[in-house]
PDB file of N, CA and C in Angstrom:
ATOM      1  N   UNK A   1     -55.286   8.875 -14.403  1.00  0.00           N
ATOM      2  CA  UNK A   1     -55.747   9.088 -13.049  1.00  0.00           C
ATOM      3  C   UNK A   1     -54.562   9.642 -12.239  1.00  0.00           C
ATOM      4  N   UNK A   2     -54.703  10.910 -11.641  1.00  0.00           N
ATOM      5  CA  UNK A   2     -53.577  11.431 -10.976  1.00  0.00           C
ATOM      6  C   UNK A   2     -53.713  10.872  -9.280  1.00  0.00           C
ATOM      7  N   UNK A   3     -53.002  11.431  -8.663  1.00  0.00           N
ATOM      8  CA  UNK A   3     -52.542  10.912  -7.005  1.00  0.00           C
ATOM      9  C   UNK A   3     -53.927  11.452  -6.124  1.00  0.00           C
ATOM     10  N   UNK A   4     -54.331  12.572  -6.494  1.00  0.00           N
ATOM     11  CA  UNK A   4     -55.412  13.034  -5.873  1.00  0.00           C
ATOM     12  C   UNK A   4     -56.785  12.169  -6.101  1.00  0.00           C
ATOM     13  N   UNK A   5     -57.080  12.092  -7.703  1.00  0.00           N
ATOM     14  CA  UNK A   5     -58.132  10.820  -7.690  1.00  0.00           C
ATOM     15  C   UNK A   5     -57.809   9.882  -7.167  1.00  0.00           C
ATOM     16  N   UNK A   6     -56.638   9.431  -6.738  1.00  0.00           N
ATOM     17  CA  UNK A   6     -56.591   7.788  -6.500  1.00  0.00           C
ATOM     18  C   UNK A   6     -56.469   7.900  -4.434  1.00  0.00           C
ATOM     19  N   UNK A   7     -56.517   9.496  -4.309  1.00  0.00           N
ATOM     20  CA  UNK A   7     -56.906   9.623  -2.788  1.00  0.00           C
ATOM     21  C   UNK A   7     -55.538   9.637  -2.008  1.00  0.00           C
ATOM     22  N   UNK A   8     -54.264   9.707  -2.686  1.00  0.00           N
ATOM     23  CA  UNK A   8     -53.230   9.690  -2.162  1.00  0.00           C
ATOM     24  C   UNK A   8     -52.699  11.036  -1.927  1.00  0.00           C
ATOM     25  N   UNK A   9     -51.905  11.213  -0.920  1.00  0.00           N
ATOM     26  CA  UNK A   9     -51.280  12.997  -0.637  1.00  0.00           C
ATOM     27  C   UNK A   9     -50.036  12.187   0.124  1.00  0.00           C
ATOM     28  N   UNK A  10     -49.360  13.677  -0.637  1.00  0.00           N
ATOM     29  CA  UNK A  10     -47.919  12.764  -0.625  1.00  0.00           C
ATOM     30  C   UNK A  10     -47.206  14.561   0.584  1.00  0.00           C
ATOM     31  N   UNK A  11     -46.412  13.970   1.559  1.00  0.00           N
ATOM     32  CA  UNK A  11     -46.055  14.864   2.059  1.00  0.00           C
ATOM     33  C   UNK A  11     -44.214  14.966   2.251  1.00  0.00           C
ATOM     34  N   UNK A  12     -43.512  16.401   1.819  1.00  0.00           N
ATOM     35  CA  UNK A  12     -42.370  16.255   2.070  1.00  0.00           C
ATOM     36  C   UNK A  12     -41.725  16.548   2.938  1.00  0.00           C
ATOM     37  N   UNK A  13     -40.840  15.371   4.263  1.00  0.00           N
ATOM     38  CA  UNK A  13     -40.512  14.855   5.005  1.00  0.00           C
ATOM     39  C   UNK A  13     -38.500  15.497   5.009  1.00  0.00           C
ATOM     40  N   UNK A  14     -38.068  16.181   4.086  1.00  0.00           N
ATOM     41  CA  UNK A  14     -37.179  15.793   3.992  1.00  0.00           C
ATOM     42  C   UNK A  14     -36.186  17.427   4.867  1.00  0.00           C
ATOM     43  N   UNK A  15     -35.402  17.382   5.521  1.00  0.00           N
ATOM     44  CA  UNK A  15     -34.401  18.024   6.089  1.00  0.00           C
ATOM     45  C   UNK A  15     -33.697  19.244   5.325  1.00  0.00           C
ATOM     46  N   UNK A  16     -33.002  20.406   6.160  1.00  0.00           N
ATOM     47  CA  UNK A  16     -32.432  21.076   5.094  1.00  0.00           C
ATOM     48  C   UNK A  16     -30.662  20.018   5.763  1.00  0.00           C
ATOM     49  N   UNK A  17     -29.935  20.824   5.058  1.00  0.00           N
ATOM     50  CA  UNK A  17     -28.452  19.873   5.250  1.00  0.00           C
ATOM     51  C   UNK A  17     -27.682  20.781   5.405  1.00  0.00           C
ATOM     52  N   UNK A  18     -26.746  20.957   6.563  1.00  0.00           N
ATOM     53  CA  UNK A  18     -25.824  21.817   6.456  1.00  0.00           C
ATOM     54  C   UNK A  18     -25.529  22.306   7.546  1.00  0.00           C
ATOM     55  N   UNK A  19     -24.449  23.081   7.751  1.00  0.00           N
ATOM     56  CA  UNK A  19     -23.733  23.586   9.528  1.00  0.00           C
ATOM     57  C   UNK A  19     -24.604  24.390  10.155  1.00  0.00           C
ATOM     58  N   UNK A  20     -25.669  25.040   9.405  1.00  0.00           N
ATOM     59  CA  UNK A  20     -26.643  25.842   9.814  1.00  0.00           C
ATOM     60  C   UNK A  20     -28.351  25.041  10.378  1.00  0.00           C
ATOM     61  N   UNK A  21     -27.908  23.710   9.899  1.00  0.00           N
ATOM     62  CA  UNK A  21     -29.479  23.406  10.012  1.00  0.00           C
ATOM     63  C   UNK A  21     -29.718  22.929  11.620  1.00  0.00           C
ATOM     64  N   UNK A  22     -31.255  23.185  12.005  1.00  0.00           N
ATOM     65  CA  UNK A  22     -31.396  23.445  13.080  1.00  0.00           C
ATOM     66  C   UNK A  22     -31.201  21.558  13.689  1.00  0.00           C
ATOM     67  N   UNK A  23     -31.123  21.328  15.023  1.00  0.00           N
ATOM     68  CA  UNK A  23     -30.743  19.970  15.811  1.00  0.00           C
ATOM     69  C   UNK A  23     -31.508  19.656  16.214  1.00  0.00           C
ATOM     70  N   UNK A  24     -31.554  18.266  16.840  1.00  0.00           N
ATOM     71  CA  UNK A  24     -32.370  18.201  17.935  1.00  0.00           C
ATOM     72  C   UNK A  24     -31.653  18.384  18.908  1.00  0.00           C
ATOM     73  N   UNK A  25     -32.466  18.968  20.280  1.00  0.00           N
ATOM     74  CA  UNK A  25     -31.765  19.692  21.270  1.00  0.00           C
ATOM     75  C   UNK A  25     -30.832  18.448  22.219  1.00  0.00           C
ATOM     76  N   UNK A  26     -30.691  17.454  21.602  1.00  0.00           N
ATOM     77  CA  UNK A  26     -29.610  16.570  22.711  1.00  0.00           C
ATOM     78  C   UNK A  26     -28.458  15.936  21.702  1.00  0.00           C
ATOM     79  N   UNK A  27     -28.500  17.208  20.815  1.00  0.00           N
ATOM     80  CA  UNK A  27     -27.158  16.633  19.962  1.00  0.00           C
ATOM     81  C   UNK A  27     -26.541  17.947  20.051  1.00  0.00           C
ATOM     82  N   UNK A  28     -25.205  17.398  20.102  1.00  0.00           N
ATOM     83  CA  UNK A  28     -24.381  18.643  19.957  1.00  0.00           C
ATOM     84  C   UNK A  28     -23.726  19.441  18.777  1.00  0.00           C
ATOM     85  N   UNK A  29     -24.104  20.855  18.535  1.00  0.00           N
ATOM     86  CA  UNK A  29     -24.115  21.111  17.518  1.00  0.00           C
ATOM     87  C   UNK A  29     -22.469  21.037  16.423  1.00  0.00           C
ATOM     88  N   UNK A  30     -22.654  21.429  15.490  1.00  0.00           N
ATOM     89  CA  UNK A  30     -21.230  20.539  14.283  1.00  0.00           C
ATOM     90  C   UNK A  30     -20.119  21.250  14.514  1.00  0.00           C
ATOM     91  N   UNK A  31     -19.162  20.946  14.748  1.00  0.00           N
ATOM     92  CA  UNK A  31     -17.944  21.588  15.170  1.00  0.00           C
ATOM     93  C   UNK A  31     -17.016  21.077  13.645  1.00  0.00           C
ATOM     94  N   UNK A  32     -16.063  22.064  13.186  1.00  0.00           N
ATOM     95  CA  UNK A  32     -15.522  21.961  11.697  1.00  0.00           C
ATOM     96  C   UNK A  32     -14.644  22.854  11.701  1.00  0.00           C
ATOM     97  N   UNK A  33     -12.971  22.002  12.236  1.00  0.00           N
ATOM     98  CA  UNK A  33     -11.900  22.672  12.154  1.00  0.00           C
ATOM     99  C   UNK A  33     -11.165  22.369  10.373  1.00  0.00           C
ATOM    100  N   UNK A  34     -10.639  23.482  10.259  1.00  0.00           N
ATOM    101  CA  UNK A  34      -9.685  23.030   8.938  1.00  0.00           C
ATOM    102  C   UNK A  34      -8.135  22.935   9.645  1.00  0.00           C
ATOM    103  N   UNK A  35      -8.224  21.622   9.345  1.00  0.00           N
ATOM    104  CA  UNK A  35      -6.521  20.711   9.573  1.00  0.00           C
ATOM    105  C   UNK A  35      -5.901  20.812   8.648  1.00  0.00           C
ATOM    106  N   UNK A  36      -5.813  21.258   7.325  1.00  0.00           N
ATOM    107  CA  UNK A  36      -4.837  21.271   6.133  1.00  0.00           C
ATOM    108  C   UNK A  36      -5.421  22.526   5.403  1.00  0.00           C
ATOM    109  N   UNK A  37      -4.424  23.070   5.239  1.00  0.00           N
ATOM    110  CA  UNK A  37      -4.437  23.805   3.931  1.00  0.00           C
ATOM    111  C   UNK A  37      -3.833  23.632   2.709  1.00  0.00           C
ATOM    112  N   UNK A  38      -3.946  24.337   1.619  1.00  0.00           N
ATOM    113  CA  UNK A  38      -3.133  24.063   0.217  1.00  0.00           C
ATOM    114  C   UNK A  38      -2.124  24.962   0.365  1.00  0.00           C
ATOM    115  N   UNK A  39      -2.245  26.209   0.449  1.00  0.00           N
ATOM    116  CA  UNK A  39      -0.862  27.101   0.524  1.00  0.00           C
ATOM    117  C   UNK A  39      -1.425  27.860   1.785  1.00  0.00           C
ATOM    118  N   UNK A  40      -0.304  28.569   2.215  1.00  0.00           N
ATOM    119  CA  UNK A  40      -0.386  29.267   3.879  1.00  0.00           C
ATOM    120  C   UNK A  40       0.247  30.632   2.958  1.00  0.00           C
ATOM    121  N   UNK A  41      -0.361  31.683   3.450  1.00  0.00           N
ATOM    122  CA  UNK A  41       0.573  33.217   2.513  1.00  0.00           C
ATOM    123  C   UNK A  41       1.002  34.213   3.746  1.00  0.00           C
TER     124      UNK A  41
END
């Protein structure tokens, strides 16, 4: 018996992740300085 016979629907809820993904409008968006480097040329 699969999810549909048993009357269940399954919905996905889930976020993308990342400096690009969109906010909600009373957060401020991601700020991401680089403080260290490995070598400087």
């Amino acid at each position: 018996m699969n999810s549909k016979e048993k009357g269940l629907e399954f919905y996905d809820l889930s976020n993308e992740f990342g400096d690009k993904a969109p906010l909600w409008p009373y957060f401020e968006d991601v700020k991401i300085e680089r403080m260290h480097y490995h070598a400087k040329s």
